[in-house]
PDB file of N, CA and C in Angstrom:
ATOM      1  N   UNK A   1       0.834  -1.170   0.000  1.00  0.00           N
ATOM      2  CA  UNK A   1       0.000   0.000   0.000  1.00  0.00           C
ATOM      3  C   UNK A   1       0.882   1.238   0.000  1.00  0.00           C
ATOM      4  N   UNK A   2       0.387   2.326  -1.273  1.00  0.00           N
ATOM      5  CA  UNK A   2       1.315   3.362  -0.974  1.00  0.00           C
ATOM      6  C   UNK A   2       0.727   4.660  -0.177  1.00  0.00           C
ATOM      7  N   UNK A   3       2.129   4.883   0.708  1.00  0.00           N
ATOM      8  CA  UNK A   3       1.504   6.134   1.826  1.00  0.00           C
ATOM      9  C   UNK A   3       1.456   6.738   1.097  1.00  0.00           C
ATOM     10  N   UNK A   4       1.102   8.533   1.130  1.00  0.00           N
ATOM     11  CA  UNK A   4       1.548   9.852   0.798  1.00  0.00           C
ATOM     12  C   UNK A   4       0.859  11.044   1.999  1.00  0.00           C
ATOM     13  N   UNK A   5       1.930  11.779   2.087  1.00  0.00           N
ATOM     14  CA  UNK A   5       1.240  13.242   3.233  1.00  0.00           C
ATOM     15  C   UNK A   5       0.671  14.044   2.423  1.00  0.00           C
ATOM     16  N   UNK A   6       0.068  14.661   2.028  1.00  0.00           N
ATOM     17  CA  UNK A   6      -0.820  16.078   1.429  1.00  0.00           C
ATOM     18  C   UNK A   6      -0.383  17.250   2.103  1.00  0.00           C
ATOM     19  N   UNK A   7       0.253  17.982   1.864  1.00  0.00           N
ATOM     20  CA  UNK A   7       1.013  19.187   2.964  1.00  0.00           C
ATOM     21  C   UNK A   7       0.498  20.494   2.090  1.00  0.00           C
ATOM     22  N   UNK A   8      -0.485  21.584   2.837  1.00  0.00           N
ATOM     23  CA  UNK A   8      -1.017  22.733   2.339  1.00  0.00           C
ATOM     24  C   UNK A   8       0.275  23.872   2.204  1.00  0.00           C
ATOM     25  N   UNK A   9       0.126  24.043   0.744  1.00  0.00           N
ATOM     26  CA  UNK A   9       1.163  25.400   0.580  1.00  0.00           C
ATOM     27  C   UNK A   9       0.930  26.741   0.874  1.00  0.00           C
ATOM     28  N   UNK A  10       1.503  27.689   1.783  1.00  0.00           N
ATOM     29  CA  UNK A  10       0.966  28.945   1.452  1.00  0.00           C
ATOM     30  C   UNK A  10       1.724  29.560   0.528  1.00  0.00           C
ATOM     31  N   UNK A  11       1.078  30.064  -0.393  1.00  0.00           N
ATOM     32  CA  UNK A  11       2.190  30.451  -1.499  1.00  0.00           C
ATOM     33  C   UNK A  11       1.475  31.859  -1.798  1.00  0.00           C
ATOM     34  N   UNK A  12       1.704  33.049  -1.125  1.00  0.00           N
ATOM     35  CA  UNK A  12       1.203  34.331  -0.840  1.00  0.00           C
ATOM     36  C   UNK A  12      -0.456  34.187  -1.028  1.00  0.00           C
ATOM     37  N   UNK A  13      -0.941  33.609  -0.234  1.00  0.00           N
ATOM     38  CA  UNK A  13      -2.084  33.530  -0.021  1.00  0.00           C
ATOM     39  C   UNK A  13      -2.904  33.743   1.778  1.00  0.00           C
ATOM     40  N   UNK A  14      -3.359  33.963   2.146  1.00  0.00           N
ATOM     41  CA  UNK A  14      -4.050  34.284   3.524  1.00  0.00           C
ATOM     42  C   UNK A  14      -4.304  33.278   4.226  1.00  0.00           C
ATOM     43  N   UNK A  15      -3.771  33.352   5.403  1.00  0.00           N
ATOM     44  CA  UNK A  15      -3.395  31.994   6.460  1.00  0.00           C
ATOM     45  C   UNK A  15      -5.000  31.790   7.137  1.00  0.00           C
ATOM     46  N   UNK A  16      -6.184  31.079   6.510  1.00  0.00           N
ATOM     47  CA  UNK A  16      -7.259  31.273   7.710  1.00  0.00           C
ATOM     48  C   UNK A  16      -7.274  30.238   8.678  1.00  0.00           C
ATOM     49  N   UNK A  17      -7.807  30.701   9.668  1.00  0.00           N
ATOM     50  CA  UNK A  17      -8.011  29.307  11.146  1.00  0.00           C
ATOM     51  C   UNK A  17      -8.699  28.753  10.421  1.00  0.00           C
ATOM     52  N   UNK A  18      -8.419  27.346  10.710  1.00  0.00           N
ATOM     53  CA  UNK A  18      -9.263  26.350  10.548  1.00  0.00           C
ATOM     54  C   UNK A  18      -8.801  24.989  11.389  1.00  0.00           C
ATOM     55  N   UNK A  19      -9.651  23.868  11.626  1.00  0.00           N
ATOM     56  CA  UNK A  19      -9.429  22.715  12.090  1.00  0.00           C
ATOM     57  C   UNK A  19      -8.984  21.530  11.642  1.00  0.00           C
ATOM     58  N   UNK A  20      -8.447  21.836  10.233  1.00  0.00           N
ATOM     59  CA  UNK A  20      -8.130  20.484   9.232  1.00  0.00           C
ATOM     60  C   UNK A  20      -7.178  20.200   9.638  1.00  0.00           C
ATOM     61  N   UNK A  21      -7.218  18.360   9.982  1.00  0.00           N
ATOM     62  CA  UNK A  21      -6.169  17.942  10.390  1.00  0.00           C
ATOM     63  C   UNK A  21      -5.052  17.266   8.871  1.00  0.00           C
ATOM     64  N   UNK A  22      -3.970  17.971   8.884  1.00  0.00           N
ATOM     65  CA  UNK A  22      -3.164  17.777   7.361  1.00  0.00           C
ATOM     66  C   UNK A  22      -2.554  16.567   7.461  1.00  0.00           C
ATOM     67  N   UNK A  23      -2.257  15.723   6.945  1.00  0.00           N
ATOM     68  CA  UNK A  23      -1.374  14.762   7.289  1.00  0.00           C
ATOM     69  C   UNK A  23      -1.391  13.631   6.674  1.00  0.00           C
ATOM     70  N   UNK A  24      -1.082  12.197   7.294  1.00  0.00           N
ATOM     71  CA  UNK A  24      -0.789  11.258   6.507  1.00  0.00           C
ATOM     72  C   UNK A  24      -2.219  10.229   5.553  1.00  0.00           C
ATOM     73  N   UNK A  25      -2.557  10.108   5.202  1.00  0.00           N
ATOM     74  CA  UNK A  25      -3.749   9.881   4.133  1.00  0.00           C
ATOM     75  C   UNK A  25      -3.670   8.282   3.858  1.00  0.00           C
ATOM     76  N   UNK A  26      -4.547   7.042   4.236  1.00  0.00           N
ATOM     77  CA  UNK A  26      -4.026   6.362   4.113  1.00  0.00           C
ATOM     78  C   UNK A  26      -5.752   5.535   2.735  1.00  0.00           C
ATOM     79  N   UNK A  27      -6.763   6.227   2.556  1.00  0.00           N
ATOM     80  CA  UNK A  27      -7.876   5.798   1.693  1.00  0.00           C
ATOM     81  C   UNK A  27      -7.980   6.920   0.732  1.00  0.00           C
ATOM     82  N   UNK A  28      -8.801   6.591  -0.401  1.00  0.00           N
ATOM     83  CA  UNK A  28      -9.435   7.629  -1.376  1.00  0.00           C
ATOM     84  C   UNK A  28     -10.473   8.279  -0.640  1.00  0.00           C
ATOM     85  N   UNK A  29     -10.720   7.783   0.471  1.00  0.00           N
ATOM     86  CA  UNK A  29     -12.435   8.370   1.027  1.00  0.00           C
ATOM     87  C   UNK A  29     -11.411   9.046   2.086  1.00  0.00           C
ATOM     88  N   UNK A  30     -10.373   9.101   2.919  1.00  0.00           N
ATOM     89  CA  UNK A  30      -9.786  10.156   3.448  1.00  0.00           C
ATOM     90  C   UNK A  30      -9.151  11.136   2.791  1.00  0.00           C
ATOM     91  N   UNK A  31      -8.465  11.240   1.754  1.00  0.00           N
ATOM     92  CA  UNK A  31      -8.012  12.378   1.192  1.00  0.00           C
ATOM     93  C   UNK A  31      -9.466  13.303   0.289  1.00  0.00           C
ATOM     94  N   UNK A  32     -10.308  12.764  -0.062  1.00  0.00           N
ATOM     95  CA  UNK A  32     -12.100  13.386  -0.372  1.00  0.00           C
ATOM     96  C   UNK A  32     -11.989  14.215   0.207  1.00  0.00           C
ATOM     97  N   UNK A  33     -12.306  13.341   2.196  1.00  0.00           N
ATOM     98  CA  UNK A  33     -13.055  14.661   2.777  1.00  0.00           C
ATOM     99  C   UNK A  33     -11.845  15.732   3.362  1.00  0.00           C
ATOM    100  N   UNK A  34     -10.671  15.108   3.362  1.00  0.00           N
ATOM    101  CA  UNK A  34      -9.426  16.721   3.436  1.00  0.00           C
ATOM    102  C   UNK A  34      -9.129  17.227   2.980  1.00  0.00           C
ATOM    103  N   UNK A  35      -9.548  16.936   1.506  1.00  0.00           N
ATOM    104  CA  UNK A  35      -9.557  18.358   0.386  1.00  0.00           C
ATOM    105  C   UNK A  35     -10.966  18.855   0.052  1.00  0.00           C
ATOM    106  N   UNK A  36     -11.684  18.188   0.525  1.00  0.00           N
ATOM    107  CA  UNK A  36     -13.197  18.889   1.138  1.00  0.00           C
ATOM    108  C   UNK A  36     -13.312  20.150   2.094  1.00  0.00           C
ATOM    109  N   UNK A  37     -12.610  19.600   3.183  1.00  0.00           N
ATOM    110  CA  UNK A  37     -12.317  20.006   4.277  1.00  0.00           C
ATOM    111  C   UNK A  37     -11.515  21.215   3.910  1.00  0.00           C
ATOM    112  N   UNK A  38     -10.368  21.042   3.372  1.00  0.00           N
ATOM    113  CA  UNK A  38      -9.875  22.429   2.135  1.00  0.00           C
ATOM    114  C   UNK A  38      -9.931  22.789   1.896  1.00  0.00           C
ATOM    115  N   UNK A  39     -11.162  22.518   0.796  1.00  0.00           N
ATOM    116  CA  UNK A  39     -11.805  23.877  -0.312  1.00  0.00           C
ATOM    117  C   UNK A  39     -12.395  24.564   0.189  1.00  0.00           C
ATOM    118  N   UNK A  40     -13.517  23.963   1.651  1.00  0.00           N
ATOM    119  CA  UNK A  40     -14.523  24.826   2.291  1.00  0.00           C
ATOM    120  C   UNK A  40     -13.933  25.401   3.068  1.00  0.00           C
ATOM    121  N   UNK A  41     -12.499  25.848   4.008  1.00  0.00           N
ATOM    122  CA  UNK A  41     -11.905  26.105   4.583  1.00  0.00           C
ATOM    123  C   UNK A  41     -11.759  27.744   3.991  1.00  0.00           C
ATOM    124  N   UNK A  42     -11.384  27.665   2.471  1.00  0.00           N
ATOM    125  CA  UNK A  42     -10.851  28.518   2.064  1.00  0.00           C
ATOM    126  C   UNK A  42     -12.223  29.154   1.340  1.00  0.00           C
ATOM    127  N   UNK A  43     -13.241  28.956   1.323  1.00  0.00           N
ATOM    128  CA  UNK A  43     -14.725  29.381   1.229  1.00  0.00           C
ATOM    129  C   UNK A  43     -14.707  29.174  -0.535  1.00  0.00           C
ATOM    130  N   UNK A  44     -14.548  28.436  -1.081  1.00  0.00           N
ATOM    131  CA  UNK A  44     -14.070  27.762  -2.489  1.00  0.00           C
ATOM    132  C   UNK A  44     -15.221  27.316  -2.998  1.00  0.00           C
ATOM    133  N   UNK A  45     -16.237  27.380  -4.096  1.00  0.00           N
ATOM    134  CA  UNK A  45     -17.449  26.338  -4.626  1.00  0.00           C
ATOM    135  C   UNK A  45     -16.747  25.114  -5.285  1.00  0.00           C
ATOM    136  N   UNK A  46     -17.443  24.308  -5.854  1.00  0.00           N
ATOM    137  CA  UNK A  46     -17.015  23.548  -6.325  1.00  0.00           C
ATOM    138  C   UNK A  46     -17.274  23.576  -7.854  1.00  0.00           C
ATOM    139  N   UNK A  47     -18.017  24.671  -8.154  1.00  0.00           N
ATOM    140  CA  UNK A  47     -17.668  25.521  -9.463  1.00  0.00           C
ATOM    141  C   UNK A  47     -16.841  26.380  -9.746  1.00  0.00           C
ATOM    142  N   UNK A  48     -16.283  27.047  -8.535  1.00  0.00           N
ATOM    143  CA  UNK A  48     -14.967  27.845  -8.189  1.00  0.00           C
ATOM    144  C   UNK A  48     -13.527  26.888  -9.098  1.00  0.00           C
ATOM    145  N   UNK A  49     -13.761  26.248  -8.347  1.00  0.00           N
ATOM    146  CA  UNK A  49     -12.604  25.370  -8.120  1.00  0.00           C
ATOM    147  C   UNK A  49     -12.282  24.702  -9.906  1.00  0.00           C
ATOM    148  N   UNK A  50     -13.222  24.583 -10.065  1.00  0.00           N
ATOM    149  CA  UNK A  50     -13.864  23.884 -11.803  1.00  0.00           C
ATOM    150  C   UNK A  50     -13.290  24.547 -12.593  1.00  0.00           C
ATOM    151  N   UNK A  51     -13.536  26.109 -12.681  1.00  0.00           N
ATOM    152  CA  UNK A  51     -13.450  26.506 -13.379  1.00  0.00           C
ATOM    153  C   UNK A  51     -11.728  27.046 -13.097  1.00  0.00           C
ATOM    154  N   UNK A  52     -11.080  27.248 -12.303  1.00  0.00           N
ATOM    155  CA  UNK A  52      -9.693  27.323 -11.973  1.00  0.00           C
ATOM    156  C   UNK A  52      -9.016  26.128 -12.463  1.00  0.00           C
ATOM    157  N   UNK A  53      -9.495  25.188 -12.769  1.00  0.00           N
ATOM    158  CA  UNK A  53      -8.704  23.596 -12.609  1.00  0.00           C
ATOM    159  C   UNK A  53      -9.026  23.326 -13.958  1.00  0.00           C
ATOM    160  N   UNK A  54     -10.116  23.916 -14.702  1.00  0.00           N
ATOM    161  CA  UNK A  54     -10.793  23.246 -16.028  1.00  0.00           C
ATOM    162  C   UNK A  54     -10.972  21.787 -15.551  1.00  0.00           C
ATOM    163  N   UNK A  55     -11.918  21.702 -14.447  1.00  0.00           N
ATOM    164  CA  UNK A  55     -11.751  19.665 -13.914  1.00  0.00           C
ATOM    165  C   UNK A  55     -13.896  20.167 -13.605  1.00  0.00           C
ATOM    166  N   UNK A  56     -14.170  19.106 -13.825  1.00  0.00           N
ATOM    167  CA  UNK A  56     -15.772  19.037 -14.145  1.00  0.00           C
ATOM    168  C   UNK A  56     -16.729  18.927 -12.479  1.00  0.00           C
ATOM    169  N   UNK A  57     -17.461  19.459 -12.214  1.00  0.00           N
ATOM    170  CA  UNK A  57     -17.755  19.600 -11.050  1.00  0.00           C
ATOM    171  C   UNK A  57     -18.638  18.293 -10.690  1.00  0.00           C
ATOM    172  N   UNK A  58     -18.504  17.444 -11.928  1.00  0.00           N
ATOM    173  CA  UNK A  58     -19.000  16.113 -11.517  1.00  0.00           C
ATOM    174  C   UNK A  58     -17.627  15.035 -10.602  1.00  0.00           C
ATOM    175  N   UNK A  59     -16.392  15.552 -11.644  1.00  0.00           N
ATOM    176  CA  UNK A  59     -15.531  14.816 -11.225  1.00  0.00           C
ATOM    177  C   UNK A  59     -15.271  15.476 -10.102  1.00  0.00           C
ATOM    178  N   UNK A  60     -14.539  16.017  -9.700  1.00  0.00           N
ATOM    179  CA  UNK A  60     -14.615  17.020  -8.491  1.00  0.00           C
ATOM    180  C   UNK A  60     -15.203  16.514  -6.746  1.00  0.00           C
ATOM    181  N   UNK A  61     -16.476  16.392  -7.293  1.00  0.00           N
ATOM    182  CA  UNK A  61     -17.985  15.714  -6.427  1.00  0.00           C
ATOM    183  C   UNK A  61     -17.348  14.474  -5.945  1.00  0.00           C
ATOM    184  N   UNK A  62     -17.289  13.650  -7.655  1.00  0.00           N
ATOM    185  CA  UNK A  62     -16.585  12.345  -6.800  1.00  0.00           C
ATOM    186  C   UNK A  62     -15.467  12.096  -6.397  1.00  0.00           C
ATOM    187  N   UNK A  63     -15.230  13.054  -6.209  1.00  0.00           N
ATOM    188  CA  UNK A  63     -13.374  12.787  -6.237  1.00  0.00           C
ATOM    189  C   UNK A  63     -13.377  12.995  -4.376  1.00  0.00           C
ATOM    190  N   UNK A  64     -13.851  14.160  -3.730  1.00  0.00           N
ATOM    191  CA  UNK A  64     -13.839  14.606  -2.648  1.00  0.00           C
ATOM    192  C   UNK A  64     -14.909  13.433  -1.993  1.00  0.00           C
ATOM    193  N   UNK A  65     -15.929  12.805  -2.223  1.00  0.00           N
ATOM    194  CA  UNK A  65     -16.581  11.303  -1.854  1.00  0.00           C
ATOM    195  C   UNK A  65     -16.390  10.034  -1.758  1.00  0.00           C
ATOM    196  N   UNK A  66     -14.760  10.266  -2.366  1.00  0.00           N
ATOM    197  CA  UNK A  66     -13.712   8.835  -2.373  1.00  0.00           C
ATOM    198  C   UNK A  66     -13.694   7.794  -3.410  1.00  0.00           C
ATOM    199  N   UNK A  67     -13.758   8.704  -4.333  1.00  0.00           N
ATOM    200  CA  UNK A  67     -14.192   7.527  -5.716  1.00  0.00           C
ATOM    201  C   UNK A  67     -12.880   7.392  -5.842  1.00  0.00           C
ATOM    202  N   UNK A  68     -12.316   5.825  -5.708  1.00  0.00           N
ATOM    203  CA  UNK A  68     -10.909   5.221  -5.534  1.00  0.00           C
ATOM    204  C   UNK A  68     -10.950   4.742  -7.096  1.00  0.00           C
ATOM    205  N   UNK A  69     -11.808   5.366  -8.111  1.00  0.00           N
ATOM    206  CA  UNK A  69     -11.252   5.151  -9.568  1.00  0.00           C
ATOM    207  C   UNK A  69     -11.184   6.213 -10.171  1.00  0.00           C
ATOM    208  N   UNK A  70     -10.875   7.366  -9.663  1.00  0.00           N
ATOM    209  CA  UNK A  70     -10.403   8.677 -10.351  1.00  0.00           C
ATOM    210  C   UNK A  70      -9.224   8.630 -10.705  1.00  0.00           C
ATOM    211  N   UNK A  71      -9.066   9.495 -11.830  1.00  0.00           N
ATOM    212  CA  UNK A  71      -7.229   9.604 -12.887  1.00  0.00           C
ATOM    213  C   UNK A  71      -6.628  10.758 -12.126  1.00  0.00           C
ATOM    214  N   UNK A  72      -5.442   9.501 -11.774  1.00  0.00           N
ATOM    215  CA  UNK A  72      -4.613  10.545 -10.926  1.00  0.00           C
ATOM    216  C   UNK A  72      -4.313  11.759 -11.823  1.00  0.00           C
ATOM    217  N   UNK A  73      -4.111  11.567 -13.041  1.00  0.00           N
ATOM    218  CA  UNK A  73      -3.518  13.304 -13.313  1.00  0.00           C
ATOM    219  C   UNK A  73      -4.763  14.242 -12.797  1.00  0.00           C
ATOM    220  N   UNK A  74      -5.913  13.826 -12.693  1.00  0.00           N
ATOM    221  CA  UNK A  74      -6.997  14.765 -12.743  1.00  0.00           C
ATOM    222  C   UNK A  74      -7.104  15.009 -10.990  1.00  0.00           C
ATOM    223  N   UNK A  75      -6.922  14.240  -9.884  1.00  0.00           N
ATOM    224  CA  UNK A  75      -6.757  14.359  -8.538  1.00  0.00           C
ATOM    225  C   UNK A  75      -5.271  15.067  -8.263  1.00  0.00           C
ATOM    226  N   UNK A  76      -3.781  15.224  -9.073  1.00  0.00           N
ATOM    227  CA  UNK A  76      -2.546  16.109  -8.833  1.00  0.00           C
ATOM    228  C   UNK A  76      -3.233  17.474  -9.557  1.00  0.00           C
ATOM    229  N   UNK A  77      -3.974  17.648 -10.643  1.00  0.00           N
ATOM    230  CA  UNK A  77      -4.697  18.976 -11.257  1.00  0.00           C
ATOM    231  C   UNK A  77      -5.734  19.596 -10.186  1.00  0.00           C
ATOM    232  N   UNK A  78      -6.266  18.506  -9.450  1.00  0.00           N
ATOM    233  CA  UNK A  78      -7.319  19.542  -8.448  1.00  0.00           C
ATOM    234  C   UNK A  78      -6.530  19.981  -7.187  1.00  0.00           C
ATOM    235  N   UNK A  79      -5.619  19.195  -7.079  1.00  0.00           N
ATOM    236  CA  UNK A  79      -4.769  19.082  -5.575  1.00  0.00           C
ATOM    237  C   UNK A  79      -3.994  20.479  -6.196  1.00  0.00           C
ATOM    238  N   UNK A  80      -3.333  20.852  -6.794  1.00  0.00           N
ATOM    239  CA  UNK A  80      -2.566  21.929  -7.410  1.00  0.00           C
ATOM    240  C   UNK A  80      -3.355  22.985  -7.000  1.00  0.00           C
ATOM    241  N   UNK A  81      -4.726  22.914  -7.851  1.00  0.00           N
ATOM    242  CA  UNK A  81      -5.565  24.184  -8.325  1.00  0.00           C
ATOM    243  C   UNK A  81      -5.692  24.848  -6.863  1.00  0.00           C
ATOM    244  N   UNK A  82      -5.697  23.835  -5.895  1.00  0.00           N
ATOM    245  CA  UNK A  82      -6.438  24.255  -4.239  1.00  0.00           C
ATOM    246  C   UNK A  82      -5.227  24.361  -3.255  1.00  0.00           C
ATOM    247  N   UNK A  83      -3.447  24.711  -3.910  1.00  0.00           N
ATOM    248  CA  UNK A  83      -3.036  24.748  -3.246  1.00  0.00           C
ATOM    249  C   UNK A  83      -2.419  23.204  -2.262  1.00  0.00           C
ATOM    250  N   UNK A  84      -2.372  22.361  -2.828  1.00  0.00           N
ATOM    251  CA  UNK A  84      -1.917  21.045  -2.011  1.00  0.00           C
ATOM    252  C   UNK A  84      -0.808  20.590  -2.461  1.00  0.00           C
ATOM    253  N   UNK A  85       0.102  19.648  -2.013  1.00  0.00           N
ATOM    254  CA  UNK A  85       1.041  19.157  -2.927  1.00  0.00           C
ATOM    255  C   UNK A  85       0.812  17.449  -1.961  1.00  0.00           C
ATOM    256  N   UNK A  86       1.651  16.605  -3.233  1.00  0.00           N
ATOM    257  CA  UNK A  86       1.638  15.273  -2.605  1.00  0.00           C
ATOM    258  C   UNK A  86       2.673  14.684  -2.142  1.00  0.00           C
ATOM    259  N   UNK A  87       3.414  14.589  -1.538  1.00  0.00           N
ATOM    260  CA  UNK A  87       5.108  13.582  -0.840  1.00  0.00           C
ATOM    261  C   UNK A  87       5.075  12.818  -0.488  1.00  0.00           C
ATOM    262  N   UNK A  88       5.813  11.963  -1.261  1.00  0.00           N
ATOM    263  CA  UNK A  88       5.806  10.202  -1.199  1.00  0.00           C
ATOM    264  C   UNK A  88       6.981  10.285  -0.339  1.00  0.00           C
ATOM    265  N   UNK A  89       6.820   9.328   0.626  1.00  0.00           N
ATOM    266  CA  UNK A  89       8.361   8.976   1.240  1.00  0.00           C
ATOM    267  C   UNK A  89       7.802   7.752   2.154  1.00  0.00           C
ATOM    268  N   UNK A  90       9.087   6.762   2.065  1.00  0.00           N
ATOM    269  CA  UNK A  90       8.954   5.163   3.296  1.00  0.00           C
ATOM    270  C   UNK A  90       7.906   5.782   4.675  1.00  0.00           C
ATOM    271  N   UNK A  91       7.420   4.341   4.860  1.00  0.00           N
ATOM    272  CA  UNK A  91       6.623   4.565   6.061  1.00  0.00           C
ATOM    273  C   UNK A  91       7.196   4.511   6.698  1.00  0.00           C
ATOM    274  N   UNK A  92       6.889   5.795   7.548  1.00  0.00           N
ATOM    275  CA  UNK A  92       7.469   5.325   9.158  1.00  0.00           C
ATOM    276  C   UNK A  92       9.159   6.634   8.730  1.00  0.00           C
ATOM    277  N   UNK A  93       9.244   7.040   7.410  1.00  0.00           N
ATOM    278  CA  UNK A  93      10.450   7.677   7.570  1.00  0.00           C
ATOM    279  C   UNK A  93       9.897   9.447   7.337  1.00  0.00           C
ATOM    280  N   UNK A  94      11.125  10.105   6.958  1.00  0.00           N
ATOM    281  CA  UNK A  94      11.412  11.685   7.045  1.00  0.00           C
ATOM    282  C   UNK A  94      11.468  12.007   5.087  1.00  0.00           C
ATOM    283  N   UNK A  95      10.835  12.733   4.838  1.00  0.00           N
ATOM    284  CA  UNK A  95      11.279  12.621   3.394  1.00  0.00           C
ATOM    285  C   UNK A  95      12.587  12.652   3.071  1.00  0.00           C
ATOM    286  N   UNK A  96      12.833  11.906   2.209  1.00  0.00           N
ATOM    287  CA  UNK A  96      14.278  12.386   1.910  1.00  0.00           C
ATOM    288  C   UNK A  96      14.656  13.050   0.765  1.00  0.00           C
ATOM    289  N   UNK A  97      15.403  13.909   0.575  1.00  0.00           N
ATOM    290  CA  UNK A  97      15.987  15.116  -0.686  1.00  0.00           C
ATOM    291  C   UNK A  97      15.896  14.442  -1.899  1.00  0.00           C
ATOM    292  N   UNK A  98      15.229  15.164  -3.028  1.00  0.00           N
ATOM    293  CA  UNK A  98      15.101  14.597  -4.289  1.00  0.00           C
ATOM    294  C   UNK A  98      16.638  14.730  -4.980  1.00  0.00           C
ATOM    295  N   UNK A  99      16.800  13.791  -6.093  1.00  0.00           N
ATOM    296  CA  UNK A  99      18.508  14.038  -6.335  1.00  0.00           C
ATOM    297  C   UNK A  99      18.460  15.275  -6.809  1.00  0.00           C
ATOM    298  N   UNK A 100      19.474  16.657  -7.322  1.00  0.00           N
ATOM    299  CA  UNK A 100      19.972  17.497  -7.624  1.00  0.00           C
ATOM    300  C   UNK A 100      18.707  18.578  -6.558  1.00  0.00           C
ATOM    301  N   UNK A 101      18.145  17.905  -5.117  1.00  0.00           N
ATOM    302  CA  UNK A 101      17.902  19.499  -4.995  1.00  0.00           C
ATOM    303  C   UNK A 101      18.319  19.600  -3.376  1.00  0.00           C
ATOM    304  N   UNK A 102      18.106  20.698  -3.011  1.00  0.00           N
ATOM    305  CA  UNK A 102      18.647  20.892  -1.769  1.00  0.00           C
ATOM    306  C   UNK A 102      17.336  20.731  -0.308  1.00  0.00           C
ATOM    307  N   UNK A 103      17.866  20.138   0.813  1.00  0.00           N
ATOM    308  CA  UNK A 103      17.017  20.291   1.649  1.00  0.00           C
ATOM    309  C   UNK A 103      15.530  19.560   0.986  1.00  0.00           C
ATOM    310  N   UNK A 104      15.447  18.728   0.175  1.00  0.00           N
ATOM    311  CA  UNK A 104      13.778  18.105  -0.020  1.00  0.00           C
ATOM    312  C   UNK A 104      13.425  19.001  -0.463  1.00  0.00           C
ATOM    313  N   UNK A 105      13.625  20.392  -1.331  1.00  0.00           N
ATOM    314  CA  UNK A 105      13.018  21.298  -1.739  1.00  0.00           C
ATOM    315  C   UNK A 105      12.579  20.570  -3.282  1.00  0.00           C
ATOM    316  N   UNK A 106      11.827  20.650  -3.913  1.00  0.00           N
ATOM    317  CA  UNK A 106      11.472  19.986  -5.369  1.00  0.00           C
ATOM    318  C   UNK A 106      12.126  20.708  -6.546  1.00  0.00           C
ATOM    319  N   UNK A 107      12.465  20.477  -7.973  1.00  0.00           N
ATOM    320  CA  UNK A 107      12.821  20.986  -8.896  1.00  0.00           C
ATOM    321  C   UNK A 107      12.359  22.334  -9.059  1.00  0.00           C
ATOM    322  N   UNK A 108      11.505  22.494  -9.221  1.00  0.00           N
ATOM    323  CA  UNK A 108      10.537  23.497  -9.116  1.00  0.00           C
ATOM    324  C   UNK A 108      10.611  24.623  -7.656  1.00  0.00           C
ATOM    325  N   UNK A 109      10.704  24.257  -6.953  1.00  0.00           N
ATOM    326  CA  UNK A 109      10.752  25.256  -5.591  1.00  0.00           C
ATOM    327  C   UNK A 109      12.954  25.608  -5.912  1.00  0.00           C
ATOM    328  N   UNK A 110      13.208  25.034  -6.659  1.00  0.00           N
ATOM    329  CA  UNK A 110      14.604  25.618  -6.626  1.00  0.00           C
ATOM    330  C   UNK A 110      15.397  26.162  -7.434  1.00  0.00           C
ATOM    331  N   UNK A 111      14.455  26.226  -8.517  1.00  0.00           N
ATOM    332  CA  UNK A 111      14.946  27.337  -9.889  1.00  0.00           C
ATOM    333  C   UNK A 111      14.343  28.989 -10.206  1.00  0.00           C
TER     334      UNK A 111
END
């Protein structure tokens, strides 16, 4: 079974309180309702979100209800659109640094 953490980016965006617990994700029906838990956090529709993502507010629906046969490119496209990222690393370990970058920072966070 593969783990992954879901870790919320702030990437100049507005820090609001909320109660979502972020963390390790181990079903399709737990990562649903924490990017549920997400979107409504950040007061987001799910036509909002649609139309930011170009992703269909049908898929969307099922995606946040745990439909464990959604296309991952289309669950890393909504996870993006809302601000999420995904990190794979051993259970039970610390991520470890992707090759050529520094500190676990990603390709992208270092150019």
């Amino acid at each position: 079974m593969l783990f992954f953490t879901v870790r919320y980016l702030l990437v100049g965006a507005i820090r609001m309180k909320t109660d979502i617990t972020y963390g390790k994700v181990q079903t399709a029906e737990a990562l649903g309702r924490l990017v549920r838990a997400h979107r409504k956090s950040r007061r987001l529709t799910l036509e909002t979100v649609s139309g930011l993502g170009n992703l269909s507010t049908r898929f969307l629906s099922e995606f946040e209800r745990g439909k464990e046969t959604a296309e991952i490119g289309k669950i890393l496209k909504a996870l993006r659109t809302l601000g999420l990222e995904v990190i794979i690393q051993p259970r039970g370990g610390s991520p470890s640094p992707s090759p050529g970058s520094r500190a676990g920072n990603t390709r992208e966070e270092t150019s």
